[in-house]
PDB file of N, CA and C in Angstrom:
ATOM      1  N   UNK A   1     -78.441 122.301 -19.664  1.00  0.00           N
ATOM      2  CA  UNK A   1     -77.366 121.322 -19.811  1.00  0.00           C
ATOM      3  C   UNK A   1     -76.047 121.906 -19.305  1.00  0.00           C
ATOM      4  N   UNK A   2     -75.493 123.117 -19.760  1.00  0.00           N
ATOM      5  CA  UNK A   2     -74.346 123.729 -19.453  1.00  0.00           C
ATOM      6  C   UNK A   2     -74.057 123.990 -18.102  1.00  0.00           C
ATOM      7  N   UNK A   3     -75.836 124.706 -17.691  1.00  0.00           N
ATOM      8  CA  UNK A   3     -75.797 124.787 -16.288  1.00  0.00           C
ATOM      9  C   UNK A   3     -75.572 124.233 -15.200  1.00  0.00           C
ATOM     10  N   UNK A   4     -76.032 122.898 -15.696  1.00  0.00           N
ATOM     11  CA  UNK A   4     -75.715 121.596 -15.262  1.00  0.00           C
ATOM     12  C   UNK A   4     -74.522 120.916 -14.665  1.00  0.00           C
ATOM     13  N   UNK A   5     -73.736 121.458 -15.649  1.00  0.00           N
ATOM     14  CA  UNK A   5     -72.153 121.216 -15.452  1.00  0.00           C
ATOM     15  C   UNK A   5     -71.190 121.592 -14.452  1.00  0.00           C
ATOM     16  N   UNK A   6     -72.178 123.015 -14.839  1.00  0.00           N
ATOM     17  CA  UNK A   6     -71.159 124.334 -13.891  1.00  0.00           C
ATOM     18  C   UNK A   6     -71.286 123.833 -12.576  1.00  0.00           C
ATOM     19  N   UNK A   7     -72.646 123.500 -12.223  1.00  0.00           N
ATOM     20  CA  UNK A   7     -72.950 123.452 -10.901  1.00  0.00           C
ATOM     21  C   UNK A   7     -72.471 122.273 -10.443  1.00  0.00           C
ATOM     22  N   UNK A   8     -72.023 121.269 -11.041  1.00  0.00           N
ATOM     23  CA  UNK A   8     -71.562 120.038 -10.662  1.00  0.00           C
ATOM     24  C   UNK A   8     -70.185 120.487 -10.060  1.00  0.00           C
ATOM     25  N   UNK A   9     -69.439 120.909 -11.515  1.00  0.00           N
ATOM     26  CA  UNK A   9     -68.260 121.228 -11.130  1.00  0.00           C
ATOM     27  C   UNK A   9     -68.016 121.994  -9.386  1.00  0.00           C
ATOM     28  N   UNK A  10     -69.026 123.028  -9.482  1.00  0.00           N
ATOM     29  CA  UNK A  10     -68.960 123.684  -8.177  1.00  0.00           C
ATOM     30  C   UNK A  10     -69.172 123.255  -7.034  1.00  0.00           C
ATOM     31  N   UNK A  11     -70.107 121.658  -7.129  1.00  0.00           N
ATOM     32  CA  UNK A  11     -70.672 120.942  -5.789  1.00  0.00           C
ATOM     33  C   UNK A  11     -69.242 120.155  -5.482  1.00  0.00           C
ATOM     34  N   UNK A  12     -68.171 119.821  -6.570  1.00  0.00           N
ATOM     35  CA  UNK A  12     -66.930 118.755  -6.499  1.00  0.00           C
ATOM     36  C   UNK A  12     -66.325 119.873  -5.850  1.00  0.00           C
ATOM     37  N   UNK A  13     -65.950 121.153  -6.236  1.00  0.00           N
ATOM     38  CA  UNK A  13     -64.800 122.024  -5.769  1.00  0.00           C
ATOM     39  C   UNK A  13     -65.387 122.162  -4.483  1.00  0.00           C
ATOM     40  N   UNK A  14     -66.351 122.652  -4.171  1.00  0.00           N
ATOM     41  CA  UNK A  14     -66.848 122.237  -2.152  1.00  0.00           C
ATOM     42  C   UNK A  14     -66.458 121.477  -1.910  1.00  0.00           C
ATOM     43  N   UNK A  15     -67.359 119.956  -2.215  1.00  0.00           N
ATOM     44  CA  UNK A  15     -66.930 118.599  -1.866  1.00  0.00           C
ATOM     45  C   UNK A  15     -64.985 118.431  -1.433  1.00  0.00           C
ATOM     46  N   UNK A  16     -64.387 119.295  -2.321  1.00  0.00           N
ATOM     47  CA  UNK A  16     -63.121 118.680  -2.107  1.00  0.00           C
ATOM     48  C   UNK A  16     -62.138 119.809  -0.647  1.00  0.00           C
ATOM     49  N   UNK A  17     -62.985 120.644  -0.661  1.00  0.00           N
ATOM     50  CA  UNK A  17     -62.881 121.780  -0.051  1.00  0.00           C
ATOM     51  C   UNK A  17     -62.924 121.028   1.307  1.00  0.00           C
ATOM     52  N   UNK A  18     -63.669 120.446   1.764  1.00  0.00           N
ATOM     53  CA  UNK A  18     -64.346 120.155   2.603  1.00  0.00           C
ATOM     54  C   UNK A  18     -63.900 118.623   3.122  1.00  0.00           C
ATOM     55  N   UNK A  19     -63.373 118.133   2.103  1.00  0.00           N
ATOM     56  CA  UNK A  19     -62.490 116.797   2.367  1.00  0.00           C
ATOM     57  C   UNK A  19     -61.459 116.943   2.662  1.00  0.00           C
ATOM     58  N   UNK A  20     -60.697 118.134   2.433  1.00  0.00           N
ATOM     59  CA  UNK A  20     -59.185 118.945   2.500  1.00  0.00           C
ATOM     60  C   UNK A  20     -59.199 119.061   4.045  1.00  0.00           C
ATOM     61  N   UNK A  21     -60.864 119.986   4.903  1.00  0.00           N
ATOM     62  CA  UNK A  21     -60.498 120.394   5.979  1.00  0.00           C
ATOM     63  C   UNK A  21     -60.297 119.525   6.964  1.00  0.00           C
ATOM     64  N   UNK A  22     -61.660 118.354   6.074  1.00  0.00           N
ATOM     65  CA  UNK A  22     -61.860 117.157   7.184  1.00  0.00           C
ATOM     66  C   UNK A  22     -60.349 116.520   7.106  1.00  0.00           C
ATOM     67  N   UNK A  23     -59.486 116.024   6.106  1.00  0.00           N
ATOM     68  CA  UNK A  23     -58.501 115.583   6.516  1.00  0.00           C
ATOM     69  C   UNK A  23     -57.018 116.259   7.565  1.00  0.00           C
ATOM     70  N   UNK A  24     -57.650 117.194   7.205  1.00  0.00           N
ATOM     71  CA  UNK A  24     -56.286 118.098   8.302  1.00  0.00           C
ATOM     72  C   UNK A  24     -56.975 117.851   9.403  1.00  0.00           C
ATOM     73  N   UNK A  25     -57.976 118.454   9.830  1.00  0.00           N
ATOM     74  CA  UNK A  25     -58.913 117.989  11.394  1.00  0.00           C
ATOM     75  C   UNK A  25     -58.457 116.518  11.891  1.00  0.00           C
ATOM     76  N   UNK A  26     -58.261 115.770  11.116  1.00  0.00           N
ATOM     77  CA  UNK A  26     -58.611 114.289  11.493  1.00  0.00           C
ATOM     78  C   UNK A  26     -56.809 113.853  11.700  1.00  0.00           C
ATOM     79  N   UNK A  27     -55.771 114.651  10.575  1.00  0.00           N
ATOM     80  CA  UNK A  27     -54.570 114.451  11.274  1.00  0.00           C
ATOM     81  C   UNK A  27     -54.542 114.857  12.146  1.00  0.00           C
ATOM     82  N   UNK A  28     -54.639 115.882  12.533  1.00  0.00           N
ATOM     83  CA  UNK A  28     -54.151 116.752  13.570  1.00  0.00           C
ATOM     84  C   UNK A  28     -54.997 116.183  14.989  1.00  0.00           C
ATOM     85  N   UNK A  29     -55.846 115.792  15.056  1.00  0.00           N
ATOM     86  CA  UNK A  29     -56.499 115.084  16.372  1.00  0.00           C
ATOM     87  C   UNK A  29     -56.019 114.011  16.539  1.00  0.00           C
ATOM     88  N   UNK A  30     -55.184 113.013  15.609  1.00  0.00           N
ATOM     89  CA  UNK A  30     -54.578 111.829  15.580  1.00  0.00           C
ATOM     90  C   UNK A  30     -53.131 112.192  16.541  1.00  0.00           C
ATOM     91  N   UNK A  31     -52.627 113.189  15.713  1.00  0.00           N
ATOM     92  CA  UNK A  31     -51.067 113.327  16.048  1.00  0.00           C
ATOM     93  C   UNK A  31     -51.070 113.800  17.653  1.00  0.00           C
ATOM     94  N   UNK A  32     -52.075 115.007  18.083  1.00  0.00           N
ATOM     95  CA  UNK A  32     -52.395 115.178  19.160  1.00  0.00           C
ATOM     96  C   UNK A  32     -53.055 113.776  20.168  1.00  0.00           C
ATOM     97  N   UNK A  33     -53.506 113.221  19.961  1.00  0.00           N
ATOM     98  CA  UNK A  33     -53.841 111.595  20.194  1.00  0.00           C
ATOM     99  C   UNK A  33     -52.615 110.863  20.783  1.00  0.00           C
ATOM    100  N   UNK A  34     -51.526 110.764  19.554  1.00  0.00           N
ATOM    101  CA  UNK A  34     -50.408 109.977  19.618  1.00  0.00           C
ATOM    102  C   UNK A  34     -49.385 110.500  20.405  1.00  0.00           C
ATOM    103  N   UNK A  35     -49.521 112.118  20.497  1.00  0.00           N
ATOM    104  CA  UNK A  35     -48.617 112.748  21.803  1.00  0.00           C
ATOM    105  C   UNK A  35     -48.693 112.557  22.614  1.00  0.00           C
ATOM    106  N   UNK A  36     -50.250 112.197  22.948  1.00  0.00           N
ATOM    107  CA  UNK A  36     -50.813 112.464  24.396  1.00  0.00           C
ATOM    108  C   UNK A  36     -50.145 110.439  24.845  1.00  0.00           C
ATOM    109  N   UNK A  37     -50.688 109.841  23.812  1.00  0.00           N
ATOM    110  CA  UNK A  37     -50.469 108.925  24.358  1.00  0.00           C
ATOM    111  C   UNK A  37     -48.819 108.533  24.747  1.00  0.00           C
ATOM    112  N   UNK A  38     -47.966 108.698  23.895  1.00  0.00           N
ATOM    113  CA  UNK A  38     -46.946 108.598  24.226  1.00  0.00           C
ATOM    114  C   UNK A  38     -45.683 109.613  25.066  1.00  0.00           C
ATOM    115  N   UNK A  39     -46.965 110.362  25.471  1.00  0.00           N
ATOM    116  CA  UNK A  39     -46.229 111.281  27.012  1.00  0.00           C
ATOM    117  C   UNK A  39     -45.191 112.309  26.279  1.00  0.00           C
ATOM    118  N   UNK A  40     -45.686 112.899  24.753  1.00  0.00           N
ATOM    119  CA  UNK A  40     -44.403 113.582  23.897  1.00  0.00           C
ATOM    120  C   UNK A  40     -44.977 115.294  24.577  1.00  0.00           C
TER     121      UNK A  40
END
């Protein structure tokens, strides 16, 4: 049961790990996107 927990907890702290990188990746190809398009 306890074990249970831990490991949850630990699959969310990845999970969020990993949502953190994907969202910087995904600004940063946008903003580079929006430079390109607007000749900055």
């Amino acid at each position: 049961m306890n074990f249970k927990k831990k490991t949850k907890q630990k699959i969310k702290k990845i999970l969020l790990k990993i949502a953190e990188i994907l969202i910087n990746l995904i600004t940063t190809i946008i903003i580079e996107w929006l430079k390109m398009k607007l000749g900055i």
